[in-house]
PDB file of N, CA and C in Angstrom:
ATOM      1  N   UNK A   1       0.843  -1.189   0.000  1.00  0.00           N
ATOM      2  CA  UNK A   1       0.000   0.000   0.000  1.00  0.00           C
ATOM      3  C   UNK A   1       0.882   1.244   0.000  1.00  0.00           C
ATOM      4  N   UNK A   2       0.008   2.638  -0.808  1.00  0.00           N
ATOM      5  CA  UNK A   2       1.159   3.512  -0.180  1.00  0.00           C
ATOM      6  C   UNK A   2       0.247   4.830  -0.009  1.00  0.00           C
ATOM      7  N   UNK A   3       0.067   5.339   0.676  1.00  0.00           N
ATOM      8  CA  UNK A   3      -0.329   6.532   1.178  1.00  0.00           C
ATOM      9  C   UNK A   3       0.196   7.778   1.116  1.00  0.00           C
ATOM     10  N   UNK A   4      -0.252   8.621   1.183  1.00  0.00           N
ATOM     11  CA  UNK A   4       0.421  10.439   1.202  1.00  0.00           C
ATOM     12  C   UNK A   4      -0.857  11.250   1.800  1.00  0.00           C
ATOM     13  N   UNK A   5      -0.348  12.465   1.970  1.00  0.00           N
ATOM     14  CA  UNK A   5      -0.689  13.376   2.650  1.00  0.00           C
ATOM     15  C   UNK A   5      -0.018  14.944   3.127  1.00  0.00           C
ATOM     16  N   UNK A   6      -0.622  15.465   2.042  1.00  0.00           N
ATOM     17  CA  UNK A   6       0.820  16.929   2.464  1.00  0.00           C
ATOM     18  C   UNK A   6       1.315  17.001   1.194  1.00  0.00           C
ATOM     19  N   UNK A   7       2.453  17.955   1.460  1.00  0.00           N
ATOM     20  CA  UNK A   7       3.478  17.971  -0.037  1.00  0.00           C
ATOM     21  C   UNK A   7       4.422  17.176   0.032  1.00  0.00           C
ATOM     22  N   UNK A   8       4.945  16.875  -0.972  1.00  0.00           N
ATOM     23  CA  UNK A   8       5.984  15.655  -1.085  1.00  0.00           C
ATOM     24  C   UNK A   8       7.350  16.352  -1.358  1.00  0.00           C
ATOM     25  N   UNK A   9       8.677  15.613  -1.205  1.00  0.00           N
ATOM     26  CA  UNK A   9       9.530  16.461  -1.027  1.00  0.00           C
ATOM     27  C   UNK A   9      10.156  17.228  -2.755  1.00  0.00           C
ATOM     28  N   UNK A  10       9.702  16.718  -3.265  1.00  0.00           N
ATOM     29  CA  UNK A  10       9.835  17.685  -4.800  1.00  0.00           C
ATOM     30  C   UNK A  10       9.029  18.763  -4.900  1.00  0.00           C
ATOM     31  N   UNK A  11       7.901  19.059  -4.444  1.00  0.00           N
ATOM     32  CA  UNK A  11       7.109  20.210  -3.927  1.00  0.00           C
ATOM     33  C   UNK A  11       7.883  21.223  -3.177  1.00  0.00           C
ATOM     34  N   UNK A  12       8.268  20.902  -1.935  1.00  0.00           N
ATOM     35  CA  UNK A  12       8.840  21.116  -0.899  1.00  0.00           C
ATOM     36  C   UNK A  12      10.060  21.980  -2.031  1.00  0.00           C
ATOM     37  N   UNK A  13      10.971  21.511  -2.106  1.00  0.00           N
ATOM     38  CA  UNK A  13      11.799  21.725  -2.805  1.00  0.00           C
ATOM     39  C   UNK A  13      11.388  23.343  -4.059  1.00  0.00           C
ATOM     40  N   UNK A  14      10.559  22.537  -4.828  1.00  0.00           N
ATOM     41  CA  UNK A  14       9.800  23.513  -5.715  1.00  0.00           C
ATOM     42  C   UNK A  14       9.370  25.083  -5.199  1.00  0.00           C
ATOM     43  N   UNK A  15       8.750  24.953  -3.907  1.00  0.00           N
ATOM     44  CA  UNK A  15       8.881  25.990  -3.361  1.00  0.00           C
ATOM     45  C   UNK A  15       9.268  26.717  -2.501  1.00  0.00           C
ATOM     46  N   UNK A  16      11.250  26.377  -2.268  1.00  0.00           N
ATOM     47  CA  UNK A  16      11.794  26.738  -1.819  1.00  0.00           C
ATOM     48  C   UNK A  16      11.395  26.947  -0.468  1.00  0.00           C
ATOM     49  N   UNK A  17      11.354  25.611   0.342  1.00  0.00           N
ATOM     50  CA  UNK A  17      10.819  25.790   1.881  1.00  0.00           C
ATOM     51  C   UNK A  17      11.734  24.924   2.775  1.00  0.00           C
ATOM     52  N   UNK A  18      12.146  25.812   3.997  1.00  0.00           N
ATOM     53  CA  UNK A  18      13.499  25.116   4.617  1.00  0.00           C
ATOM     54  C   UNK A  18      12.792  24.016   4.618  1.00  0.00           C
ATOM     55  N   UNK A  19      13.457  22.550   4.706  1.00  0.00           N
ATOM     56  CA  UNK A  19      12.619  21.272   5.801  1.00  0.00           C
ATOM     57  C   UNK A  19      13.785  20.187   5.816  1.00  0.00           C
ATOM     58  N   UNK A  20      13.468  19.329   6.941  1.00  0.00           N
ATOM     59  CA  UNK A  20      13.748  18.453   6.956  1.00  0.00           C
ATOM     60  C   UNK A  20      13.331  17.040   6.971  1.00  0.00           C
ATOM     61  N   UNK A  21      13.821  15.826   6.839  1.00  0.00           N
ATOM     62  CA  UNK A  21      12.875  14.752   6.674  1.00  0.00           C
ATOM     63  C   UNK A  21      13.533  13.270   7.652  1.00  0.00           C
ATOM     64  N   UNK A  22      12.411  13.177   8.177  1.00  0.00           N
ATOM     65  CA  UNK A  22      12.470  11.691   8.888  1.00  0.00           C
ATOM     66  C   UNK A  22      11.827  10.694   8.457  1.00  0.00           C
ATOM     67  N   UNK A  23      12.783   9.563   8.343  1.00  0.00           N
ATOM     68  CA  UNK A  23      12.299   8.501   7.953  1.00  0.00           C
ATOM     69  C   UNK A  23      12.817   7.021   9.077  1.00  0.00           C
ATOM     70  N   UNK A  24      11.816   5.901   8.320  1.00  0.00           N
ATOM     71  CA  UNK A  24      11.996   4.864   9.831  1.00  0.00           C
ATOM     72  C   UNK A  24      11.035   3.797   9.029  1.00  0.00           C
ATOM     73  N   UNK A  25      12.389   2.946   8.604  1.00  0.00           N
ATOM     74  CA  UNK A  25      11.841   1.704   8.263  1.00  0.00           C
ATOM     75  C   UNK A  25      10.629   0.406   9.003  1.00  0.00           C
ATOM     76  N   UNK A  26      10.229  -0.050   7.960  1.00  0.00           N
ATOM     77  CA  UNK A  26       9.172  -1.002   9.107  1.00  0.00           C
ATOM     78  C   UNK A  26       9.947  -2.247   9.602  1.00  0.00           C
ATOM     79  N   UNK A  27      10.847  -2.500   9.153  1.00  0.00           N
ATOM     80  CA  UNK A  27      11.493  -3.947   9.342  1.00  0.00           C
ATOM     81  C   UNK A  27      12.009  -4.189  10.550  1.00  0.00           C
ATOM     82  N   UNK A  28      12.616  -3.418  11.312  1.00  0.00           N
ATOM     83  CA  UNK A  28      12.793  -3.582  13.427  1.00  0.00           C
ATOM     84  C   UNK A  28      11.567  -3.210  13.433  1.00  0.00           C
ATOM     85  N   UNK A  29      10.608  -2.821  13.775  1.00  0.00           N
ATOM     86  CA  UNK A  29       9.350  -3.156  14.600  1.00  0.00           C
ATOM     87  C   UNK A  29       8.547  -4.535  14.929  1.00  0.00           C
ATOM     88  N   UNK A  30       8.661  -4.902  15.553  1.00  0.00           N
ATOM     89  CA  UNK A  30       7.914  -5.924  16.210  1.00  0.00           C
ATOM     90  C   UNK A  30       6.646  -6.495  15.368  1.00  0.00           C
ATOM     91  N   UNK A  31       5.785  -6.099  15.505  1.00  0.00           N
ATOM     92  CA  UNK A  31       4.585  -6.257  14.364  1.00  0.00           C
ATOM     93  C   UNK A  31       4.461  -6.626  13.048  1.00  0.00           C
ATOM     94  N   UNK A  32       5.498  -5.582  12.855  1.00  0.00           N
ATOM     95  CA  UNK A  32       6.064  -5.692  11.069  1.00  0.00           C
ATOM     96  C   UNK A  32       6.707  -7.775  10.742  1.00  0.00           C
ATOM     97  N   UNK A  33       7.513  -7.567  12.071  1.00  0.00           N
ATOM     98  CA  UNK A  33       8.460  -9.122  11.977  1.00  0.00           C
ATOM     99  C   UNK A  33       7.019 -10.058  12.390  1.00  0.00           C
ATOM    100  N   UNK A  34       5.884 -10.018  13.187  1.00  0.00           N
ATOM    101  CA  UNK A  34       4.727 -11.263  13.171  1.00  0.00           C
ATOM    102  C   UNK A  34       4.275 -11.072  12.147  1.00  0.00           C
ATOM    103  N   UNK A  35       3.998 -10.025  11.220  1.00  0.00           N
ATOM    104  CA  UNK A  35       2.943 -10.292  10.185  1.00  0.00           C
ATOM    105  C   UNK A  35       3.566 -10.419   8.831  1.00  0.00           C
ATOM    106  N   UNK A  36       5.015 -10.883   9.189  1.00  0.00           N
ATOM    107  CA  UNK A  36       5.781 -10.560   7.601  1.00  0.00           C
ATOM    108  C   UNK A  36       5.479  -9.688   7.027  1.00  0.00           C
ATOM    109  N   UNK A  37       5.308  -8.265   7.453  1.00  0.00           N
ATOM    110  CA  UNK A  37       5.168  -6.958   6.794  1.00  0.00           C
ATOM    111  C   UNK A  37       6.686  -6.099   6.911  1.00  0.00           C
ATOM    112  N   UNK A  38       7.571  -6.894   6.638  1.00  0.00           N
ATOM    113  CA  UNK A  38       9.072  -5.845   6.489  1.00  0.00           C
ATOM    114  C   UNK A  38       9.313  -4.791   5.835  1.00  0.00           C
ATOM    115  N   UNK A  39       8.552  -4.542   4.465  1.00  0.00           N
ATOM    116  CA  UNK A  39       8.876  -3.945   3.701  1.00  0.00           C
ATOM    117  C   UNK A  39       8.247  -3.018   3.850  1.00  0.00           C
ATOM    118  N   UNK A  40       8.975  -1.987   3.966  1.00  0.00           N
ATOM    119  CA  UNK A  40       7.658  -0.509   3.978  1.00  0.00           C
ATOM    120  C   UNK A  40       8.603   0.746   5.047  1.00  0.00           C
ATOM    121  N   UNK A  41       7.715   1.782   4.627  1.00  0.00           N
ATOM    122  CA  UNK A  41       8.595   2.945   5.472  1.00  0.00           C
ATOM    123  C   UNK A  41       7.648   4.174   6.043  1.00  0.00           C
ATOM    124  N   UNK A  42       7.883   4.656   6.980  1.00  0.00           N
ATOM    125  CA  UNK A  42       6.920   5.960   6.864  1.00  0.00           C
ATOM    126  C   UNK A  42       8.203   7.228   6.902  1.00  0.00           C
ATOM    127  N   UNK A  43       7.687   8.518   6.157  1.00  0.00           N
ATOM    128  CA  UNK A  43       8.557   9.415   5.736  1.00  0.00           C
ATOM    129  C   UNK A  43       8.237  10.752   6.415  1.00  0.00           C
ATOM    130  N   UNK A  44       8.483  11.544   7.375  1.00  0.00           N
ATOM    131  CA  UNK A  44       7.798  12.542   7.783  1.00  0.00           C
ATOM    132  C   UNK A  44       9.086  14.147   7.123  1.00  0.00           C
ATOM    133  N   UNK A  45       8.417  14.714   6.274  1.00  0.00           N
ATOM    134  CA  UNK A  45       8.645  16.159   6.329  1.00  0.00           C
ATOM    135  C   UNK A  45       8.372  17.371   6.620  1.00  0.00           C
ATOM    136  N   UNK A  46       8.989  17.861   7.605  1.00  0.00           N
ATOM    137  CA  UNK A  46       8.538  18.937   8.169  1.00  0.00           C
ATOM    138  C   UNK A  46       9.699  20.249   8.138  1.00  0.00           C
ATOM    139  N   UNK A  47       9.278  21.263   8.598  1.00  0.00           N
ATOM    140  CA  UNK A  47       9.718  22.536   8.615  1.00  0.00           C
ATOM    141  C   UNK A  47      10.582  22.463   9.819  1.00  0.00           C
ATOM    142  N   UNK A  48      12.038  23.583  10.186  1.00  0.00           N
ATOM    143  CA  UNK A  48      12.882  22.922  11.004  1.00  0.00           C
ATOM    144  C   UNK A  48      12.546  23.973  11.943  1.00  0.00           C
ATOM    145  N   UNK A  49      11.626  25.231  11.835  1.00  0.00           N
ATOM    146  CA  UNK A  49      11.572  26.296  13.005  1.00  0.00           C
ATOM    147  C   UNK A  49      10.853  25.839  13.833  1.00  0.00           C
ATOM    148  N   UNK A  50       9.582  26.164  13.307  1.00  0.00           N
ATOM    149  CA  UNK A  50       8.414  24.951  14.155  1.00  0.00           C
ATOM    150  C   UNK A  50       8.023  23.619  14.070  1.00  0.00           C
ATOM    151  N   UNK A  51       8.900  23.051  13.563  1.00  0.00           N
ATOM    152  CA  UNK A  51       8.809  21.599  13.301  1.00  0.00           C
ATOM    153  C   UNK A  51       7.168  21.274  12.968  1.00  0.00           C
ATOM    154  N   UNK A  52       6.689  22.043  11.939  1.00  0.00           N
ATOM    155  CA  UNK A  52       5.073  21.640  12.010  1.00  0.00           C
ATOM    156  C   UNK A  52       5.440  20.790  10.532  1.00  0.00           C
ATOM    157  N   UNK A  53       4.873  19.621  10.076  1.00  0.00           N
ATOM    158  CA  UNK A  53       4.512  18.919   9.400  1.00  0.00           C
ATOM    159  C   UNK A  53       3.960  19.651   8.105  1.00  0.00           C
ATOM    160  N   UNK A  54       4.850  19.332   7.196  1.00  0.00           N
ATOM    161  CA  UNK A  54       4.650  19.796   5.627  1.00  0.00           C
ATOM    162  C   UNK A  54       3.960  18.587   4.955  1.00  0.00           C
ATOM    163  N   UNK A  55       4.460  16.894   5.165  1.00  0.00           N
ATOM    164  CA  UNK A  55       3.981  16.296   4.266  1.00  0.00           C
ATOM    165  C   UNK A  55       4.572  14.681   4.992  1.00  0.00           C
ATOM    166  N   UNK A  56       3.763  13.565   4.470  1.00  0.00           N
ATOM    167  CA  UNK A  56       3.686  12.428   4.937  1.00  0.00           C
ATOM    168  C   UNK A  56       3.605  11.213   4.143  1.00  0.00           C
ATOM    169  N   UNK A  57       4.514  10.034   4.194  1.00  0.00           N
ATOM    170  CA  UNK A  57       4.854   9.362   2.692  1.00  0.00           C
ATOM    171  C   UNK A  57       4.467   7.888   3.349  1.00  0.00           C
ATOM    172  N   UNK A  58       3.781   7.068   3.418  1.00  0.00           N
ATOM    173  CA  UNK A  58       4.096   5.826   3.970  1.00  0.00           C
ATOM    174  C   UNK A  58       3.667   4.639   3.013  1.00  0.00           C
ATOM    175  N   UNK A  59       4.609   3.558   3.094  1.00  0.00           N
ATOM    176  CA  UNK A  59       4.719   2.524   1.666  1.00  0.00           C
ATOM    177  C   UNK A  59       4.813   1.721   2.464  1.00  0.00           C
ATOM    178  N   UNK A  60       4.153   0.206   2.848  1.00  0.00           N
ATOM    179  CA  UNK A  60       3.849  -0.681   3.068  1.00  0.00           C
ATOM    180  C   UNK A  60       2.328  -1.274   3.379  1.00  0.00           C
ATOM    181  N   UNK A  61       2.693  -2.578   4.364  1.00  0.00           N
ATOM    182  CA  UNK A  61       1.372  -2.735   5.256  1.00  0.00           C
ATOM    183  C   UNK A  61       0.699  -1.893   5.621  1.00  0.00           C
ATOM    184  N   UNK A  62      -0.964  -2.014   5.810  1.00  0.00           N
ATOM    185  CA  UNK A  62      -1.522  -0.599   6.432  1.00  0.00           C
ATOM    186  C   UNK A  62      -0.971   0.572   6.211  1.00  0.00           C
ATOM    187  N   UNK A  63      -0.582   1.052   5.399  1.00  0.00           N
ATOM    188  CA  UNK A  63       0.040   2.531   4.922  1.00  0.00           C
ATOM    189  C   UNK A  63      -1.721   3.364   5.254  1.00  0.00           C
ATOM    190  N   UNK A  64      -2.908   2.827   4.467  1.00  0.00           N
ATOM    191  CA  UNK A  64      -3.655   3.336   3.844  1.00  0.00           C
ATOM    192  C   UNK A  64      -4.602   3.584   5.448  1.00  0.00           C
ATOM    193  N   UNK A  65      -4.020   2.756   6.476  1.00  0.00           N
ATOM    194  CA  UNK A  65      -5.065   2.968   7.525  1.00  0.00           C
ATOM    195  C   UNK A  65      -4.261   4.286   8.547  1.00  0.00           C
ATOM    196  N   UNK A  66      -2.552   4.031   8.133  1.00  0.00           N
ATOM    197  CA  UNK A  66      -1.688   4.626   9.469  1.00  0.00           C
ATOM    198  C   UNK A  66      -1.888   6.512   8.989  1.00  0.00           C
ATOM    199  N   UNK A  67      -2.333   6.445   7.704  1.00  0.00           N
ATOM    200  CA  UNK A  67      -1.781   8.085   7.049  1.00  0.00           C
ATOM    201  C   UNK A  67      -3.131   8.629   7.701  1.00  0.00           C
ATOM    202  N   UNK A  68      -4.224   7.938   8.390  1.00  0.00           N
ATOM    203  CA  UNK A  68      -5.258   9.196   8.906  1.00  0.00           C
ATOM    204  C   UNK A  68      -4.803   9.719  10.078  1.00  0.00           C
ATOM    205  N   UNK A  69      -3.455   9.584  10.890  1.00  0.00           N
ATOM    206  CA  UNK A  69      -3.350  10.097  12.030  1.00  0.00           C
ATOM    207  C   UNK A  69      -2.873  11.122  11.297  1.00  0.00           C
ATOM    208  N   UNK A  70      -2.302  11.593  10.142  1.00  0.00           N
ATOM    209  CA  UNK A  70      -1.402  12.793   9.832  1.00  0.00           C
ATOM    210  C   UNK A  70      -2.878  13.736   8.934  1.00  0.00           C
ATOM    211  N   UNK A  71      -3.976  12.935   8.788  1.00  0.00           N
ATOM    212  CA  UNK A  71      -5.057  13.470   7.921  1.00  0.00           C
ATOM    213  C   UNK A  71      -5.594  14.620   9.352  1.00  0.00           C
ATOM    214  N   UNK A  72      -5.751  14.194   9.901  1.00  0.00           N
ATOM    215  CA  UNK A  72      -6.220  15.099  11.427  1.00  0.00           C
ATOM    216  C   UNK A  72      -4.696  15.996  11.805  1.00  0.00           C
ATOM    217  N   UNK A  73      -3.603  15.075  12.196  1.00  0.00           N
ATOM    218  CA  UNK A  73      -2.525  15.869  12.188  1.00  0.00           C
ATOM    219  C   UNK A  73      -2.246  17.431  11.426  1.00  0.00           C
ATOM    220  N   UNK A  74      -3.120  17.553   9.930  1.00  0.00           N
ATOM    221  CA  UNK A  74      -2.340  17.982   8.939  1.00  0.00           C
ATOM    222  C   UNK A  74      -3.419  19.333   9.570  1.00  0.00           C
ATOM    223  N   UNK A  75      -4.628  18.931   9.345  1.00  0.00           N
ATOM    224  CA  UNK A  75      -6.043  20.020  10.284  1.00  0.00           C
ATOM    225  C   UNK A  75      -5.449  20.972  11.358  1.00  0.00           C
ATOM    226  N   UNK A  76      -4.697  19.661  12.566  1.00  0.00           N
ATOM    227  CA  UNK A  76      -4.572  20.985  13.192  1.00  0.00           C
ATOM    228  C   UNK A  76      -2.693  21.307  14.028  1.00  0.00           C
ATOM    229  N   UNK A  77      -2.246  21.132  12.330  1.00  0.00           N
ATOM    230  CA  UNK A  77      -1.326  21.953  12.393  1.00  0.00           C
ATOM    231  C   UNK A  77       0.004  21.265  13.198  1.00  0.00           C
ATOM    232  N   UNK A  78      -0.062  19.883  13.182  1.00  0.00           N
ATOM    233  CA  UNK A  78       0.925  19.278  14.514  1.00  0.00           C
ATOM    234  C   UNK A  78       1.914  19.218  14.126  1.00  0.00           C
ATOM    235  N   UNK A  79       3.069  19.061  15.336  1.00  0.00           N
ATOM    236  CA  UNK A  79       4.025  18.973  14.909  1.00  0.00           C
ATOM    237  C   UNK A  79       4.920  17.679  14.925  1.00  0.00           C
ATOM    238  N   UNK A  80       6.036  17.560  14.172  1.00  0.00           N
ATOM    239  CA  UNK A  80       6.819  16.036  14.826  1.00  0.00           C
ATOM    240  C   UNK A  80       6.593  16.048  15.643  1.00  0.00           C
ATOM    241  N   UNK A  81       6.997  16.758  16.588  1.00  0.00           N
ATOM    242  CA  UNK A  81       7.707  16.570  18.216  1.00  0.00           C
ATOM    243  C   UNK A  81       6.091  15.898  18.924  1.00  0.00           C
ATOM    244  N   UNK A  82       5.281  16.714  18.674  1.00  0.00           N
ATOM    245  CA  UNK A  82       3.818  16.489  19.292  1.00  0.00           C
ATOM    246  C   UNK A  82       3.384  14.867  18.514  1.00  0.00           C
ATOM    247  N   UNK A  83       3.723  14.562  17.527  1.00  0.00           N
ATOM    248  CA  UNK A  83       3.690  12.777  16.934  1.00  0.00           C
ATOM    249  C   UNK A  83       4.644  12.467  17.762  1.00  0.00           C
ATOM    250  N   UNK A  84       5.862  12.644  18.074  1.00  0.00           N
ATOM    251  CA  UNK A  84       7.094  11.556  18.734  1.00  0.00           C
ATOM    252  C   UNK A  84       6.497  11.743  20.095  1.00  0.00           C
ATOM    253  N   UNK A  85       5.821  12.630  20.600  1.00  0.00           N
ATOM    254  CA  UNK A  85       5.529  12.412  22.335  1.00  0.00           C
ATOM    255  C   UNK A  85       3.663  11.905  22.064  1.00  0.00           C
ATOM    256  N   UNK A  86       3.298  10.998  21.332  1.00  0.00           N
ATOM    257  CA  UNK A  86       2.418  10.747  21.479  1.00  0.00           C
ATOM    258  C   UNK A  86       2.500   8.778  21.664  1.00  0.00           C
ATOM    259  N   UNK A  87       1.925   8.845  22.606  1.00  0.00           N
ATOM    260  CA  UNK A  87       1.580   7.383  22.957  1.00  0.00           C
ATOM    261  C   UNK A  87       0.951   6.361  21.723  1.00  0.00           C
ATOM    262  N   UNK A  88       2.009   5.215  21.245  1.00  0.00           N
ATOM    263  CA  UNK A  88       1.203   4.692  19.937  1.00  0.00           C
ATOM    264  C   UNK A  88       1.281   2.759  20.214  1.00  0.00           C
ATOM    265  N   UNK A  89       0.175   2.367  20.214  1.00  0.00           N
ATOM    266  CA  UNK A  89      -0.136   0.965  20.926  1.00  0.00           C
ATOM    267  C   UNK A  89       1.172  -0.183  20.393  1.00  0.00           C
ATOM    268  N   UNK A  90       1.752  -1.036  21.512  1.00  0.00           N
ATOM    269  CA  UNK A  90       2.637  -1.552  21.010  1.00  0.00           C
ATOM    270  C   UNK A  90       1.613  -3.416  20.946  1.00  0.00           C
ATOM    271  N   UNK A  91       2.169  -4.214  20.484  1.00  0.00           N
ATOM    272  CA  UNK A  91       2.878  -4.111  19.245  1.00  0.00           C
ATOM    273  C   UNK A  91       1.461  -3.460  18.029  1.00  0.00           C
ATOM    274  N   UNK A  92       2.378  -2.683  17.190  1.00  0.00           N
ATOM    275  CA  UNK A  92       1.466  -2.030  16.173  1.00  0.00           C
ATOM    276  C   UNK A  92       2.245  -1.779  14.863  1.00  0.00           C
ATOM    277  N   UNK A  93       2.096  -1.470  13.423  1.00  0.00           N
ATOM    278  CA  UNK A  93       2.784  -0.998  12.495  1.00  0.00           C
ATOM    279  C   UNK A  93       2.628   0.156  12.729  1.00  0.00           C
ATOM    280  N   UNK A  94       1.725   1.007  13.581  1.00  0.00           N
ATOM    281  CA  UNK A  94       1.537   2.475  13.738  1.00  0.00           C
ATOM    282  C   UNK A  94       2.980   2.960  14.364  1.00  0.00           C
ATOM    283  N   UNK A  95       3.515   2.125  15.455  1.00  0.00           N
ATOM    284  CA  UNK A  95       4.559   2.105  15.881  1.00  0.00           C
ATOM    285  C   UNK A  95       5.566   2.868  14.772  1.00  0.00           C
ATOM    286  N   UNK A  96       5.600   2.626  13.425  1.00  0.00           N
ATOM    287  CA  UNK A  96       6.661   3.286  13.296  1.00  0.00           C
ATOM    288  C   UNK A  96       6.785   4.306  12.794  1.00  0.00           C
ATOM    289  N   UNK A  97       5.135   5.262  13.188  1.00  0.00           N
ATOM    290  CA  UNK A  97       5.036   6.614  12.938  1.00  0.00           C
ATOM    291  C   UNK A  97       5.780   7.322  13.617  1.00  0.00           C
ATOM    292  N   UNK A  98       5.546   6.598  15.268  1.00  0.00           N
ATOM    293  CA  UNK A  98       6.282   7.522  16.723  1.00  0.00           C
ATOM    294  C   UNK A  98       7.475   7.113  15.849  1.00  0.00           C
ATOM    295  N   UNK A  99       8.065   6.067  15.567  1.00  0.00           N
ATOM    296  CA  UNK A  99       9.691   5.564  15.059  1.00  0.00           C
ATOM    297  C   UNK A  99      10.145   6.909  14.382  1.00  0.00           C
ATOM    298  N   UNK A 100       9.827   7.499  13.500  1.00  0.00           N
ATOM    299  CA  UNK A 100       9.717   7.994  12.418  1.00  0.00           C
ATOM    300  C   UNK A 100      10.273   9.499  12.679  1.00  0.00           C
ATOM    301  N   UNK A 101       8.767  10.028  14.226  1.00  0.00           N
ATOM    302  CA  UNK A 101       8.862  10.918  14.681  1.00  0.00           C
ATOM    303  C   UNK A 101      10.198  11.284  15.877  1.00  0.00           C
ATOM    304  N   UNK A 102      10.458  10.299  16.379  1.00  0.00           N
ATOM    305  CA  UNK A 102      11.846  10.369  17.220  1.00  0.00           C
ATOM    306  C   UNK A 102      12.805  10.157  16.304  1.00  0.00           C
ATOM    307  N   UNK A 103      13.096   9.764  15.212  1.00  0.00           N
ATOM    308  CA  UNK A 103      14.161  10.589  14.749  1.00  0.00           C
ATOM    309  C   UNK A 103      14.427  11.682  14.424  1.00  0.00           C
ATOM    310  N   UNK A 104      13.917  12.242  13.980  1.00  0.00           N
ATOM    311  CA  UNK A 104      13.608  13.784  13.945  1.00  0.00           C
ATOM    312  C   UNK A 104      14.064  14.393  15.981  1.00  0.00           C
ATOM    313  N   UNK A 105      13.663  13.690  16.765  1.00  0.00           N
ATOM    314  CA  UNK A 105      13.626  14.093  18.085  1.00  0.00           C
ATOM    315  C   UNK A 105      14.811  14.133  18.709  1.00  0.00           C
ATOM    316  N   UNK A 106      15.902  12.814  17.778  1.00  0.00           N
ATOM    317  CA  UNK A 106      17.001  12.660  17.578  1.00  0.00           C
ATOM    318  C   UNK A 106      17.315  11.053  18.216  1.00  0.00           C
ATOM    319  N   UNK A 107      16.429  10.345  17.908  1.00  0.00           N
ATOM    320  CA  UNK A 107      17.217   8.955  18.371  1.00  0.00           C
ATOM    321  C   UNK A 107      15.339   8.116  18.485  1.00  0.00           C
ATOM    322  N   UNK A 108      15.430   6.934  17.466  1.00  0.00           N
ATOM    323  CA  UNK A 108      14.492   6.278  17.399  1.00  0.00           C
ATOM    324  C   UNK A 108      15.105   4.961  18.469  1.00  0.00           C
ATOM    325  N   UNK A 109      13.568   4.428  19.380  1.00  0.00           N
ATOM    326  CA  UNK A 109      14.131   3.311  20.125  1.00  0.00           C
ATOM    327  C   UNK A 109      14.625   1.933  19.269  1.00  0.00           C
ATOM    328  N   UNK A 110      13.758   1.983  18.165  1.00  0.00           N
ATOM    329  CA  UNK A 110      13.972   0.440  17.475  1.00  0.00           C
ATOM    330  C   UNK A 110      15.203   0.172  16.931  1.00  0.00           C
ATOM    331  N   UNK A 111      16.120   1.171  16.651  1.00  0.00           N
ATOM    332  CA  UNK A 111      17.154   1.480  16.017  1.00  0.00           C
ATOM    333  C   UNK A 111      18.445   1.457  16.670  1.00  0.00           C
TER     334      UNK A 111
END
């Protein structure tokens, strides 16, 4: 599956907007390894002042169910930091949204 949400980073780019990007494979997560879902990633780009969320890329398992937390996210304006300090059910593939979001925070646990 692959999902989006936001601008993508050739956009980003296109209109000359600082950002940076976190990414966080599915393959160490727990969930990912019971359901043979390895393959896949979620991609978070965001802005580096306020770290608010420009855009959201995710390619695997459940991509198509995990991208509505960033569909509400995108409404009201959140930021990484506010995804990496949010509580996300273990074991889960959602898991590697928070993954995703603590790098950006500077250090993912699965990793």
């Amino acid at each position: 599956e692959i999902a989006s949400i936001g601008l993508t980073e050739e956009k980003v780019k296109e209109q000359k907007l600082e950002y940076l990007v976190a990414k966080f494979p599915f393959a160490p997560m727990p969930k990912a390894k019971i359901e043979d879902a390895t393959v896949g990633f979620v991609k978070i780009i965001y802005e580096p002042k306020y770290r608010e969320i420009l855009g959201v890329h995710i390619v695997g398992a459940s991509a198509t169910e995990m991208i509505s937390e960033f569909a509400l996210g995108k409404v009201l304006e959140t930021t990484v930091d506010e995804i990496g300090h949010t509580i996300h059910p273990h074991p889960t593939l959602s898991e590697t949204i928070a993954e995703a979001a603590h790098v950006a925070l500077g250090g993912a646990i699965h990793m």
